[in-house]
Protein backbone atom coordinates (compact mmCIF):
# COMPACT_ATOMS: atom_id res chain seq x y z
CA UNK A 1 22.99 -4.20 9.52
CA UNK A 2 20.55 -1.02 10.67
CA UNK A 3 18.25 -2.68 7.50
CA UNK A 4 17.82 -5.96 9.11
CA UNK A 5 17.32 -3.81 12.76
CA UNK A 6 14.76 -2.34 10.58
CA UNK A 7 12.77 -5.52 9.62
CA UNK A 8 13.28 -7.09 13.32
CA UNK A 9 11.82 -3.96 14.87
CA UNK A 10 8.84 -4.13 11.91
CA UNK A 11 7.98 -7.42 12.88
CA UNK A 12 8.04 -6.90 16.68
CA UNK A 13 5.61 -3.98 16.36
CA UNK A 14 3.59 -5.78 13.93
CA UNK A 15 2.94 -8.33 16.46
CA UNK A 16 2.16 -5.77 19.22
CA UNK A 17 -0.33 -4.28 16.55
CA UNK A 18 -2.28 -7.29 16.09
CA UNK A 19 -2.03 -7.78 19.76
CA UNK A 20 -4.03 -4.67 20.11
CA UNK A 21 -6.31 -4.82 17.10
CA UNK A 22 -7.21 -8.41 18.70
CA UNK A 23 -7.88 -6.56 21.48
CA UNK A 24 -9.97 -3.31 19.96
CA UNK A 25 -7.66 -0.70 22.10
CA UNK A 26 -7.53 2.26 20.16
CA UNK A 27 -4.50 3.37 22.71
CA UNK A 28 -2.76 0.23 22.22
CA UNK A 29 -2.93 0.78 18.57
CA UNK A 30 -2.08 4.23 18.51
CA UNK A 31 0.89 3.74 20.45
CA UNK A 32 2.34 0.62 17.84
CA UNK A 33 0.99 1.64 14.48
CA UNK A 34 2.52 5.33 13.81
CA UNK A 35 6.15 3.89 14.69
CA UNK A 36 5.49 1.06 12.38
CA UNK A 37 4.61 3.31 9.59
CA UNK A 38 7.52 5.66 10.40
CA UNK A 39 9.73 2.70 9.53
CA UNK A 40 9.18 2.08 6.46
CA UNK A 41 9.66 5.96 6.00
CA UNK A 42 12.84 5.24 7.47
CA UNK A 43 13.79 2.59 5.10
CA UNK A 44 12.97 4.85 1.92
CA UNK A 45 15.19 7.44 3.53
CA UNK A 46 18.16 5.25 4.20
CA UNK A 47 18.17 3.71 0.95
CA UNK A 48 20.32 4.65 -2.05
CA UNK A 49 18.42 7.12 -4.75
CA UNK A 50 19.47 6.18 -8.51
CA UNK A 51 16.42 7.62 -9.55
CA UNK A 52 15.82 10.79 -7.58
CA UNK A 53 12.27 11.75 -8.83
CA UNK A 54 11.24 8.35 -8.09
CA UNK A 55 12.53 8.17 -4.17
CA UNK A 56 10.81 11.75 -3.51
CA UNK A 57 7.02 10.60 -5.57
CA UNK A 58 7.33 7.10 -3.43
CA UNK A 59 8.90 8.90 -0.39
CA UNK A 60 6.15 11.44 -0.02
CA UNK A 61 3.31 8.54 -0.98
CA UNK A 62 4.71 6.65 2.08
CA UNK A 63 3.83 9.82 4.53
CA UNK A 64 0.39 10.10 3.27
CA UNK A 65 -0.21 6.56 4.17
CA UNK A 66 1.06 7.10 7.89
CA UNK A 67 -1.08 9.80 8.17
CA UNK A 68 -4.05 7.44 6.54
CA UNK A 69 -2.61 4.74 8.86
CA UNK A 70 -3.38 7.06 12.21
CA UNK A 71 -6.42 8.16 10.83
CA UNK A 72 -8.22 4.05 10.43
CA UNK A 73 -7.01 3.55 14.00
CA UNK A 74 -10.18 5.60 14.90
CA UNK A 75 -13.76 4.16 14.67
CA UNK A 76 -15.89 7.27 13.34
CA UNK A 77 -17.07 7.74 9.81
CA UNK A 78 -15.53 11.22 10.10
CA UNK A 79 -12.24 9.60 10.26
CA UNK A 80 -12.45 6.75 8.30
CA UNK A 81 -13.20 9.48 5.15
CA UNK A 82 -9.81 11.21 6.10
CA UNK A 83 -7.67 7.64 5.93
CA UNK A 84 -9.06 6.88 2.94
CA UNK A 85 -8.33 10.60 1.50
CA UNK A 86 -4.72 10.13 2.79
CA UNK A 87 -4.18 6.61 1.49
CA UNK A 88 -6.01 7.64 -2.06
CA UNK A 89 -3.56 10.65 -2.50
CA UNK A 90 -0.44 7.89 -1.19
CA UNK A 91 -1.79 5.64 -4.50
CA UNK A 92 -1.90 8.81 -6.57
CA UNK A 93 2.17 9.54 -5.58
CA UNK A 94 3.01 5.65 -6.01
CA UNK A 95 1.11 5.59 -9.78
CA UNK A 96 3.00 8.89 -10.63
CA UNK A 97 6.54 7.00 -9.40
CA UNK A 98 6.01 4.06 -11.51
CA UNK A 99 4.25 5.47 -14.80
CA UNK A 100 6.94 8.40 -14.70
CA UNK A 101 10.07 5.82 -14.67
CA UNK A 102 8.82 2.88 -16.30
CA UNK A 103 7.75 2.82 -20.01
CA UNK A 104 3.95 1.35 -21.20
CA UNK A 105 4.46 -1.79 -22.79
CA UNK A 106 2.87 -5.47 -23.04
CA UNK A 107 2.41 -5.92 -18.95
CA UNK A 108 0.75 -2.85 -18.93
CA UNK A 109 -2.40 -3.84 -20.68
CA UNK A 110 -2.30 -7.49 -19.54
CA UNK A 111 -2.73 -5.79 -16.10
CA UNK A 112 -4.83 -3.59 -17.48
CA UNK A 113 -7.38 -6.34 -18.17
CA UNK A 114 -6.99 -8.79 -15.17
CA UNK A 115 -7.06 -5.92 -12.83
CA UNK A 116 -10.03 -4.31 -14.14
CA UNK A 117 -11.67 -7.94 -13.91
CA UNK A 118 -10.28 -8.40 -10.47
CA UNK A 119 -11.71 -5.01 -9.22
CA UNK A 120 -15.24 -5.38 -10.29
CA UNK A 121 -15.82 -8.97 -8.77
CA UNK A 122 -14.40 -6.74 -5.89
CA UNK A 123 -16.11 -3.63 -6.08
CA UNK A 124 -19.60 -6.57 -7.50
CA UNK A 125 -18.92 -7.98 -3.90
CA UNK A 126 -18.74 -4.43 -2.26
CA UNK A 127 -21.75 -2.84 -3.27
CA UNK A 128 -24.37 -4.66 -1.67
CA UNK A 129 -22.79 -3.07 1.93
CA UNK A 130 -21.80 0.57 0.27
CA UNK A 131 -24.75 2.62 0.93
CA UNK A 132 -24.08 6.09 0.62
CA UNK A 133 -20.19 4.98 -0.02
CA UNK A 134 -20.62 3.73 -3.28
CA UNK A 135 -18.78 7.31 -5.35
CA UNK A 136 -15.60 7.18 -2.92
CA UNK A 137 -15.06 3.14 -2.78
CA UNK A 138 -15.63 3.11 -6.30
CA UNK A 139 -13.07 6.28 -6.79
CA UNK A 140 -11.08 4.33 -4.95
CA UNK A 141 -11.19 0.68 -6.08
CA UNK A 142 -9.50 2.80 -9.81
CA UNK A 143 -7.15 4.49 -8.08
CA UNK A 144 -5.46 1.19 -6.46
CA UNK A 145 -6.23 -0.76 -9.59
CA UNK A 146 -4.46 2.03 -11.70
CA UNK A 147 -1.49 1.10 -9.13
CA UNK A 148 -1.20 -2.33 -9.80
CA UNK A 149 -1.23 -1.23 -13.58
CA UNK A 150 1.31 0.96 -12.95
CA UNK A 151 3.53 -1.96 -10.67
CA UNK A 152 3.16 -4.15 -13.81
CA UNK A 153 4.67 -1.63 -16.49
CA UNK A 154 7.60 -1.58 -13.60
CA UNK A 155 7.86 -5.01 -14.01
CA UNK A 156 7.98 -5.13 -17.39
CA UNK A 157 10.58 -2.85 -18.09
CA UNK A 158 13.23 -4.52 -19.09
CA UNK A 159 15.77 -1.37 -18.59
CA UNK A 160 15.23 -1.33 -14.92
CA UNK A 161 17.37 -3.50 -12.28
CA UNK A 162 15.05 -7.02 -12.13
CA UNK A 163 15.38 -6.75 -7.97
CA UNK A 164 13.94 -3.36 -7.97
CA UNK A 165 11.22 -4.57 -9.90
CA UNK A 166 10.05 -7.71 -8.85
CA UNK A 167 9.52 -5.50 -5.38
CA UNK A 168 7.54 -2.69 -7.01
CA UNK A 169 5.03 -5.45 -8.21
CA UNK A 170 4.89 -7.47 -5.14
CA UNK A 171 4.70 -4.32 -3.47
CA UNK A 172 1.37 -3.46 -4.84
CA UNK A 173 -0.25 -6.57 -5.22
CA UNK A 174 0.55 -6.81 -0.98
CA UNK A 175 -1.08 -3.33 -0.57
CA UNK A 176 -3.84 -4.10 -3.08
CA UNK A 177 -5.00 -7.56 -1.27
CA UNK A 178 -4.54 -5.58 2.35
CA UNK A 179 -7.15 -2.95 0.77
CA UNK A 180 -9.43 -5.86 -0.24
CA UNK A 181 -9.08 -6.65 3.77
CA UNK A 182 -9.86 -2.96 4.92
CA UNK A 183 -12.94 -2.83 2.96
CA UNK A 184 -14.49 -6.10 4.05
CA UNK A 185 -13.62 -5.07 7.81
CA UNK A 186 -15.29 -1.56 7.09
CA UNK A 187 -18.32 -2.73 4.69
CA UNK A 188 -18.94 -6.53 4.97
CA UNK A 189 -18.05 -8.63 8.50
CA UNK A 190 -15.77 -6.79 11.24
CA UNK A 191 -13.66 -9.72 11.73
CA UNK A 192 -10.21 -10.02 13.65
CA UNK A 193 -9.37 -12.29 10.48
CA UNK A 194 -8.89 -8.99 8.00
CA UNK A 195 -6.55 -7.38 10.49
CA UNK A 196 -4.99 -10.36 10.80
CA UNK A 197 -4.32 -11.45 6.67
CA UNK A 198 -4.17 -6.87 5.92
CA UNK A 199 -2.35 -5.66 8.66
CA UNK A 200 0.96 -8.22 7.31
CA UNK A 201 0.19 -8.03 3.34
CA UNK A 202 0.18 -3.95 3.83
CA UNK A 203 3.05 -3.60 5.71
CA UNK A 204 5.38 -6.00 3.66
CA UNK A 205 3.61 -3.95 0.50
CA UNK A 206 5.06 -0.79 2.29
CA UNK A 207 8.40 -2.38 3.06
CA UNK A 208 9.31 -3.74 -0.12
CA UNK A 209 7.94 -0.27 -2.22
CA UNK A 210 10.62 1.55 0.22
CA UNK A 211 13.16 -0.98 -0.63
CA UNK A 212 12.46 -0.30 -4.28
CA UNK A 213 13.92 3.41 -3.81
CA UNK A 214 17.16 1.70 -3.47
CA UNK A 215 16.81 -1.11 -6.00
CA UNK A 216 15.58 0.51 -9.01
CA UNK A 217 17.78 1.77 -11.24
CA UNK A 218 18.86 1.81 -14.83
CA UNK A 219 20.41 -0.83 -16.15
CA UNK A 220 22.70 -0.65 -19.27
């Protein structure tokens, strides 16, 4: 029951953060955005642990992005270089998680070569708007790539509960796509449309990767 509470009260805040992004009130979003983000902490914490190591990596990548979440609510560049510190490290802990419980096999280099594609039509896109941003978006654009790469060898371990899985790579994709969103609003067109398609895709990434602390586990 309190998991579905969980998801009600997600989706109710999510609307009362696009509300306020709509509106470009920093207060409004300040006051809906850290309580979104300390729900999905919540749902990692609540959730079963099979794999200890894993909960704690994904558990502590989860508080990094909260703290990268309060950080993009502000405007200055200042700011905007701490979020993006934050959310980097959060990638770092979530590449750790899956690389250290999932084994390198055949999705791992299939991802390994759409995702590299993928990132440099991306980053190809990007770079025209960078300026002096070009070293960290490009820093970045590998570290969430090397996630997805990571979400895939989740997926295609076969020793791992399917469920548990199929969330990890969903997950990622979610929070990849939502970056893709962030960095046109920063770089390219500040558009109501990026909040609009990022602010969902990153917080059902963030959902389902706390989910996953309960869902992955060995199988026999």
């Amino acid at each position: 029951m309190i998991k579905y509470m969980i998801v009600l009260a997600a989706l109710l805040l999510l609307i009362a953060l696009l509300y306020n992004e709509k509106r470009e009130s920093v207060k409004g979003i300040l006051s809906t955005k850290p309580f979104l983000s300390t729900l999905f902490i919540i749902t990692a914490l609540i959730q079963p642990h099979p794999i200890p190591a894993y909960y704690h990596f994904i558990l502590t990548g989860l508080l990094l992005c909260m703290a990268g979440d309060i950080c993009l609510a502000f405007t200055s560049r200042k700011m905007f270089m701490a979020g993006l510190v934050s959310f980097l490290l959060g990638h770092v802990l979530y590449i750790v998680a899956f690389f250290t419980t999932a084994s390198i096999g055949t999705w791992t280099w299939v991802a390994l070569l759409l995702s590299l594609v993928l990132s440099w039509i991306v980053y190809a896109r990007l770079k025209p708007h960078l300026g002096t941003m070009k070293v960290p978006v490009i820093a970045y654009i590998l570290i969430i790539t090397l996630m997805v790469i990571g979400a895939a060898t989740v997926l295609g371990d076969a020793g791992l509960a399917i469920s548990g899985r199929i969330m990890v790579f969903i997950g990622a994709v979610s929070f990849y796509v939502s970056d893709i969103f962030v960095a046109r609003q920063r770089f390219v067109a500040k558009e109501f449309v990026n909040r609009a398609a990022g602010l969902p895709l990153y917080n059902l990434g963030q959902f389902l990767l706390a989910f996953s602390v309960g869902a992955l586990n060995l199988v026999a």
